[in-house]
C-alpha atoms as a PDB file:
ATOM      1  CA  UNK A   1       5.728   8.630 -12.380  1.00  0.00           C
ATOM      2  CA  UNK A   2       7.595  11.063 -10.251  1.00  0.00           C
ATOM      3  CA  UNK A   3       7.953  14.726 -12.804  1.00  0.00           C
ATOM      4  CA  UNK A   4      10.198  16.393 -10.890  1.00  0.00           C
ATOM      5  CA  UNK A   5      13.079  13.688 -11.095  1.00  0.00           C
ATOM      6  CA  UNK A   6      15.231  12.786 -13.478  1.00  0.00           C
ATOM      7  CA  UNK A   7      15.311   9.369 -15.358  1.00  0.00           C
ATOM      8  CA  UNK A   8      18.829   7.698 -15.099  1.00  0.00           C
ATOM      9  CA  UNK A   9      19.722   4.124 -16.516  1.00  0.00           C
ATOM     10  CA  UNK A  10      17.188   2.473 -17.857  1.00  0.00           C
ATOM     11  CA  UNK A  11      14.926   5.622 -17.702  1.00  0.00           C
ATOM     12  CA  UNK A  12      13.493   4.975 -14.610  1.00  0.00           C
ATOM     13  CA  UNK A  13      13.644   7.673 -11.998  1.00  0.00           C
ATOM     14  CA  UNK A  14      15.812   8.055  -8.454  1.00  0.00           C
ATOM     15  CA  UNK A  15      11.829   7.080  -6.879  1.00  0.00           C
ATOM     16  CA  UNK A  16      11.649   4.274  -9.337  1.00  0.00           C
ATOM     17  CA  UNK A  17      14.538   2.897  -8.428  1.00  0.00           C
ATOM     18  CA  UNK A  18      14.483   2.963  -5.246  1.00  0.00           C
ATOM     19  CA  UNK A  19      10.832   1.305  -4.917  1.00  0.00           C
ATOM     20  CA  UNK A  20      12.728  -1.573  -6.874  1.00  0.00           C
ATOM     21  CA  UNK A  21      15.085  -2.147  -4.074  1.00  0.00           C
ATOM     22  CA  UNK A  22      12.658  -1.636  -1.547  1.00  0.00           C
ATOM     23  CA  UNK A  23      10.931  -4.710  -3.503  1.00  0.00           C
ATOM     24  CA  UNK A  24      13.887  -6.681  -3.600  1.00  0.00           C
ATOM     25  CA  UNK A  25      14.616  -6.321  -0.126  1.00  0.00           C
ATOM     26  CA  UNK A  26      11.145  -7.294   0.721  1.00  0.00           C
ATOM     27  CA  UNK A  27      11.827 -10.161  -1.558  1.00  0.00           C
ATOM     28  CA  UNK A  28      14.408 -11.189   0.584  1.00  0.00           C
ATOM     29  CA  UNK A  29      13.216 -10.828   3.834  1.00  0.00           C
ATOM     30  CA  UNK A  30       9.794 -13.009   3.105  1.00  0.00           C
ATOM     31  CA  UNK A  31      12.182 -15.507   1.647  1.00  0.00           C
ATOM     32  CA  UNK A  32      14.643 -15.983   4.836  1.00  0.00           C
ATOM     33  CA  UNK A  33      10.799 -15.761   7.251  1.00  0.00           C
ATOM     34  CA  UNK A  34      10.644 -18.986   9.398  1.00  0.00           C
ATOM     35  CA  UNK A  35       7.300 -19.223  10.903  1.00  0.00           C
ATOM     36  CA  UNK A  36       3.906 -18.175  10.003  1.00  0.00           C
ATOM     37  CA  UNK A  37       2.754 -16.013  13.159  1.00  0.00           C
ATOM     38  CA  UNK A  38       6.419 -15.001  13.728  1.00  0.00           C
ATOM     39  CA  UNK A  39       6.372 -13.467  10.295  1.00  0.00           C
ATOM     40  CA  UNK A  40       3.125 -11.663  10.350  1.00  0.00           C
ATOM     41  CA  UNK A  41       3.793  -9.914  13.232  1.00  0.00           C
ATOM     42  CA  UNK A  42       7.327  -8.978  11.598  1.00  0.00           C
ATOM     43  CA  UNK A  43       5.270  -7.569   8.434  1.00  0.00           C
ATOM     44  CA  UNK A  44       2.944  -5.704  10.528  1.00  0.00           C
ATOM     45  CA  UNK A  45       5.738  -4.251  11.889  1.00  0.00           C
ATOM     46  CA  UNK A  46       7.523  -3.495   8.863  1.00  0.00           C
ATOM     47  CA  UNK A  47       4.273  -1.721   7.914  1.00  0.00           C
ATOM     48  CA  UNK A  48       4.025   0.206  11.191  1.00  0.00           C
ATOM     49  CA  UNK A  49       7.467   1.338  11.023  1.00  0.00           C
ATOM     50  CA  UNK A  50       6.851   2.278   7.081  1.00  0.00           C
ATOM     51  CA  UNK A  51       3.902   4.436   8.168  1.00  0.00           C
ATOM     52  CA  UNK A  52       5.701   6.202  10.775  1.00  0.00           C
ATOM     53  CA  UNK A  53       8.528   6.968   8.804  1.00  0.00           C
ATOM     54  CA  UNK A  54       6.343   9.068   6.447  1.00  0.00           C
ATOM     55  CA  UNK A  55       6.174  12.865   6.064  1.00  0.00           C
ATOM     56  CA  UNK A  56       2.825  14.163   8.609  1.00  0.00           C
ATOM     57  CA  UNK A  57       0.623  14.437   5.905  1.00  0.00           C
ATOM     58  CA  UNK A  58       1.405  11.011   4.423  1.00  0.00           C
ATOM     59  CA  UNK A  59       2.037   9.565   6.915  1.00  0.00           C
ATOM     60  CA  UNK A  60      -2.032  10.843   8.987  1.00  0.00           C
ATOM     61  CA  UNK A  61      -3.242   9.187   6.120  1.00  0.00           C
ATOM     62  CA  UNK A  62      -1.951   5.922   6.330  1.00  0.00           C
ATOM     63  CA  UNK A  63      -2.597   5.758   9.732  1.00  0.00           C
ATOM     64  CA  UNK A  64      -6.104   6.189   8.828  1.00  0.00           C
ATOM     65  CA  UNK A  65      -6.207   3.212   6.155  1.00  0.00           C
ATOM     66  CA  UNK A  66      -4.414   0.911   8.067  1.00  0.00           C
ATOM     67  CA  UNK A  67      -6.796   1.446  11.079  1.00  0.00           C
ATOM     68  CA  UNK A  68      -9.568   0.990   8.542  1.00  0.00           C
ATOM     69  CA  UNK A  69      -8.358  -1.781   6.314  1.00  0.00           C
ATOM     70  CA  UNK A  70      -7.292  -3.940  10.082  1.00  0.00           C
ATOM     71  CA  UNK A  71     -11.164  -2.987  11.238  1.00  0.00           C
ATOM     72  CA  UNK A  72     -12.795  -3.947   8.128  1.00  0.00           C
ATOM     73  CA  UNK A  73     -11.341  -6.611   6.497  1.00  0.00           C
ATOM     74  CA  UNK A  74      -9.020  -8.368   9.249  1.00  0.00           C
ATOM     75  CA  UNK A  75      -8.459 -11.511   7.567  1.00  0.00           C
ATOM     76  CA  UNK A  76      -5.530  -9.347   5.148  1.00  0.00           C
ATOM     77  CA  UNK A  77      -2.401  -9.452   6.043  1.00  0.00           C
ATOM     78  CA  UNK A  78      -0.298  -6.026   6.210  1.00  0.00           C
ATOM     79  CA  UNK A  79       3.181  -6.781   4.846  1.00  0.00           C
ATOM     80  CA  UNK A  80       5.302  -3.695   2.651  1.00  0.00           C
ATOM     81  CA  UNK A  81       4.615  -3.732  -0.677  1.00  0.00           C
ATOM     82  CA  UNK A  82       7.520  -1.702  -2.897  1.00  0.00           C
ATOM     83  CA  UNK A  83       8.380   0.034   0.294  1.00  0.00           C
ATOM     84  CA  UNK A  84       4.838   0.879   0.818  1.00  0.00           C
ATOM     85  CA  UNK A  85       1.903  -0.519   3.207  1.00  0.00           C
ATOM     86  CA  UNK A  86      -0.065  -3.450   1.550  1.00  0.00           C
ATOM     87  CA  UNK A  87      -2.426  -5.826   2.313  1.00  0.00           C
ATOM     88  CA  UNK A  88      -2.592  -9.024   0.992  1.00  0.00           C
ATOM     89  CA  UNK A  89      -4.401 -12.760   0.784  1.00  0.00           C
ATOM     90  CA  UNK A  90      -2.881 -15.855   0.010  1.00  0.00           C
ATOM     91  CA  UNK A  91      -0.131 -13.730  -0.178  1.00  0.00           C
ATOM     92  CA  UNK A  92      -1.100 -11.725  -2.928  1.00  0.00           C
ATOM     93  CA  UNK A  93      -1.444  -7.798  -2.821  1.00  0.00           C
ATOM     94  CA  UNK A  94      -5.021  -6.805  -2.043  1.00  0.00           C
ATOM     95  CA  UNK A  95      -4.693  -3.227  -1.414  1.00  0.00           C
ATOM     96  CA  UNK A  96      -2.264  -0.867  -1.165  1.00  0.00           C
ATOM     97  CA  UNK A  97      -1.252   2.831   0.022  1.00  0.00           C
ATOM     98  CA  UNK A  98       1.618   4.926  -1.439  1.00  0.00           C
ATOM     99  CA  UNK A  99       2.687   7.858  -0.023  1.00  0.00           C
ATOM    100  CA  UNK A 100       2.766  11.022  -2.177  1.00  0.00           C
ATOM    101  CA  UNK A 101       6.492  11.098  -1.078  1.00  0.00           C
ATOM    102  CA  UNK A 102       6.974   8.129  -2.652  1.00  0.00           C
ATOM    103  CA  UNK A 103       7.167   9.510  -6.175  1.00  0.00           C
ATOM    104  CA  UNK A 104       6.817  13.147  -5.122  1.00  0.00           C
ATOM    105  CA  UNK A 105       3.353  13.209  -6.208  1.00  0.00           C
ATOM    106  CA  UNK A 106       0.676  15.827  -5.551  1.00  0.00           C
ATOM    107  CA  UNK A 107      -1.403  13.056  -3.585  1.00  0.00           C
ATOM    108  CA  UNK A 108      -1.212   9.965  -1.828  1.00  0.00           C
ATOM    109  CA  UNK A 109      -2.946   6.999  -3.332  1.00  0.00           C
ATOM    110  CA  UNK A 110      -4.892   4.560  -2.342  1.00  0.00           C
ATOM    111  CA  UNK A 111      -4.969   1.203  -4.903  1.00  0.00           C
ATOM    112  CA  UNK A 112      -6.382  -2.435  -5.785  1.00  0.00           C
ATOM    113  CA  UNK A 113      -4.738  -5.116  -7.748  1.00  0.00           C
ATOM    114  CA  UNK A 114      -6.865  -7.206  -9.901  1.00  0.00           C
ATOM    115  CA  UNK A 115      -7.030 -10.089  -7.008  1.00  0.00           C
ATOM    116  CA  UNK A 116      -9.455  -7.372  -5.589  1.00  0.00           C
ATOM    117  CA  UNK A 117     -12.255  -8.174  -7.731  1.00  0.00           C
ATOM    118  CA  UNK A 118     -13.531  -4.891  -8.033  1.00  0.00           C
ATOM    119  CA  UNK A 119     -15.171  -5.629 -11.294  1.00  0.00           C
ATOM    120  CA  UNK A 120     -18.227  -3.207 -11.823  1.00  0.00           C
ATOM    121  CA  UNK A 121     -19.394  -3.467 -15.901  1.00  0.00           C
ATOM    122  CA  UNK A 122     -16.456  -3.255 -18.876  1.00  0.00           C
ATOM    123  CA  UNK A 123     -14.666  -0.655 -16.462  1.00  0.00           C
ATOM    124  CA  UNK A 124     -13.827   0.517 -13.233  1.00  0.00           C
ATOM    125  CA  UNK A 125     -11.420   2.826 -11.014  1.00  0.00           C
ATOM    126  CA  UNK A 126      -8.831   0.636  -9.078  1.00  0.00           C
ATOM    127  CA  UNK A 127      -6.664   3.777  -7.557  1.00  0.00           C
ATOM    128  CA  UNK A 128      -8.138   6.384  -5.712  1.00  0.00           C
ATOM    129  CA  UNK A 129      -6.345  10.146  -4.938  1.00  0.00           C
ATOM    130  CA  UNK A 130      -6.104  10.562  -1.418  1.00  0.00           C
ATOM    131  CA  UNK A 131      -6.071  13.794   0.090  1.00  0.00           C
ATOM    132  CA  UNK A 132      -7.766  13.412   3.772  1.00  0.00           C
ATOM    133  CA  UNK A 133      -9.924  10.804   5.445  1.00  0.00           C
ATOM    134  CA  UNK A 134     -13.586  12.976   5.947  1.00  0.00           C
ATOM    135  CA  UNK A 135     -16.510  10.208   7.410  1.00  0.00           C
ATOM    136  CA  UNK A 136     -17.294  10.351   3.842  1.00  0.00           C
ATOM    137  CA  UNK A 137     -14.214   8.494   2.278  1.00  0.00           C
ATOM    138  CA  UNK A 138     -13.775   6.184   5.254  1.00  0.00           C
ATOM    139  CA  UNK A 139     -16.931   5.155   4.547  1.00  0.00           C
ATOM    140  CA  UNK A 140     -15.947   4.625   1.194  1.00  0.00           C
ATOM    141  CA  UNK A 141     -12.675   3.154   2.118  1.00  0.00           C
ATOM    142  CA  UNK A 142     -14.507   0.401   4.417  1.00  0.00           C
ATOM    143  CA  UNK A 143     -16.598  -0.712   1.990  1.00  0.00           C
ATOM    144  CA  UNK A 144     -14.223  -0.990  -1.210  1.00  0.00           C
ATOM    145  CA  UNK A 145     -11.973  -2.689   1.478  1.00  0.00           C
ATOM    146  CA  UNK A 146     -14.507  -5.055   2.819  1.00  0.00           C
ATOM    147  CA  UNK A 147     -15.436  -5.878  -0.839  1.00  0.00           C
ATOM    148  CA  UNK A 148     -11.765  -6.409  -2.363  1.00  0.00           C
ATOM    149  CA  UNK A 149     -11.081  -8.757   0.980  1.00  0.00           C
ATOM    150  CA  UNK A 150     -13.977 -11.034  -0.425  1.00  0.00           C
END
């Protein structure tokens, strides 16, 4: 994943590793969640907070998925995903963005999980590179979002 960092124990990188904790934590935090609306709101949150966090040009760019994933397909819930924003169903991981800071990558990404149902013949992308939003890729955007939400 990330080139320009070292792999420690395990051989997973600084990046790596810290993703994993971000999970854990995550992990943690849905367990000790009382209440269904209390904890969506807390998620959205979360994911609002993630997003603002990020570098400027990570961080425009998440902006403009969240606005378009919360427009297009409503009914999935935002929630952090390996320190990440994610959108899920049933609570199950949709979509997600990661930040090119993440793993000190050249772009950001933008990515489906097989609950997407993306299925288009024997194969088919499920990340996209993500460099800026034009008209063109939020159009895009909306309508691989509307069709993963079902």
């Amino acid at each position: 994943m990330g080139s320009t960092s070292e792999s420690g124990a395990g051989g997973f990188t600084a990046q790596e590793r810290a993703a994993m904790k971000d999970r854990a934590a995550e992990l943690r935090e849905q367990a000790g969640q009382r209440g269904k609306g209390a904890a969506a709101a807390k998620q959205e949150a979360a994911v609002l907070a993630t997003i603002a966090e990020m570098p400027d040009v990570d961080r425009v760019l998440a902006e403009q998925v969240h606005a378009i994933v919360r427009e297009h397909a409503p009914q999935l819930a935002p929630r952090t995903w390996y320190g990440q924003p994610a959108y899920a169903r049933d609570g199950r991981v949709v979509c997600f963005f990661q930040a090119a800071s993440k793993f000190d990558t050249r772009f950001a990404t933008l990515g489906f999980n097989d609950v997407a149902e993306l299925e288009d013949g024997p194969m088919w992308p499920t990340a996209f590179s993500l460099t800026s939003v034009t008209p063109e890729v939020e159009r895009t955007v909306a309508a691989l979002v509307r069709r993963a939400a079902g």
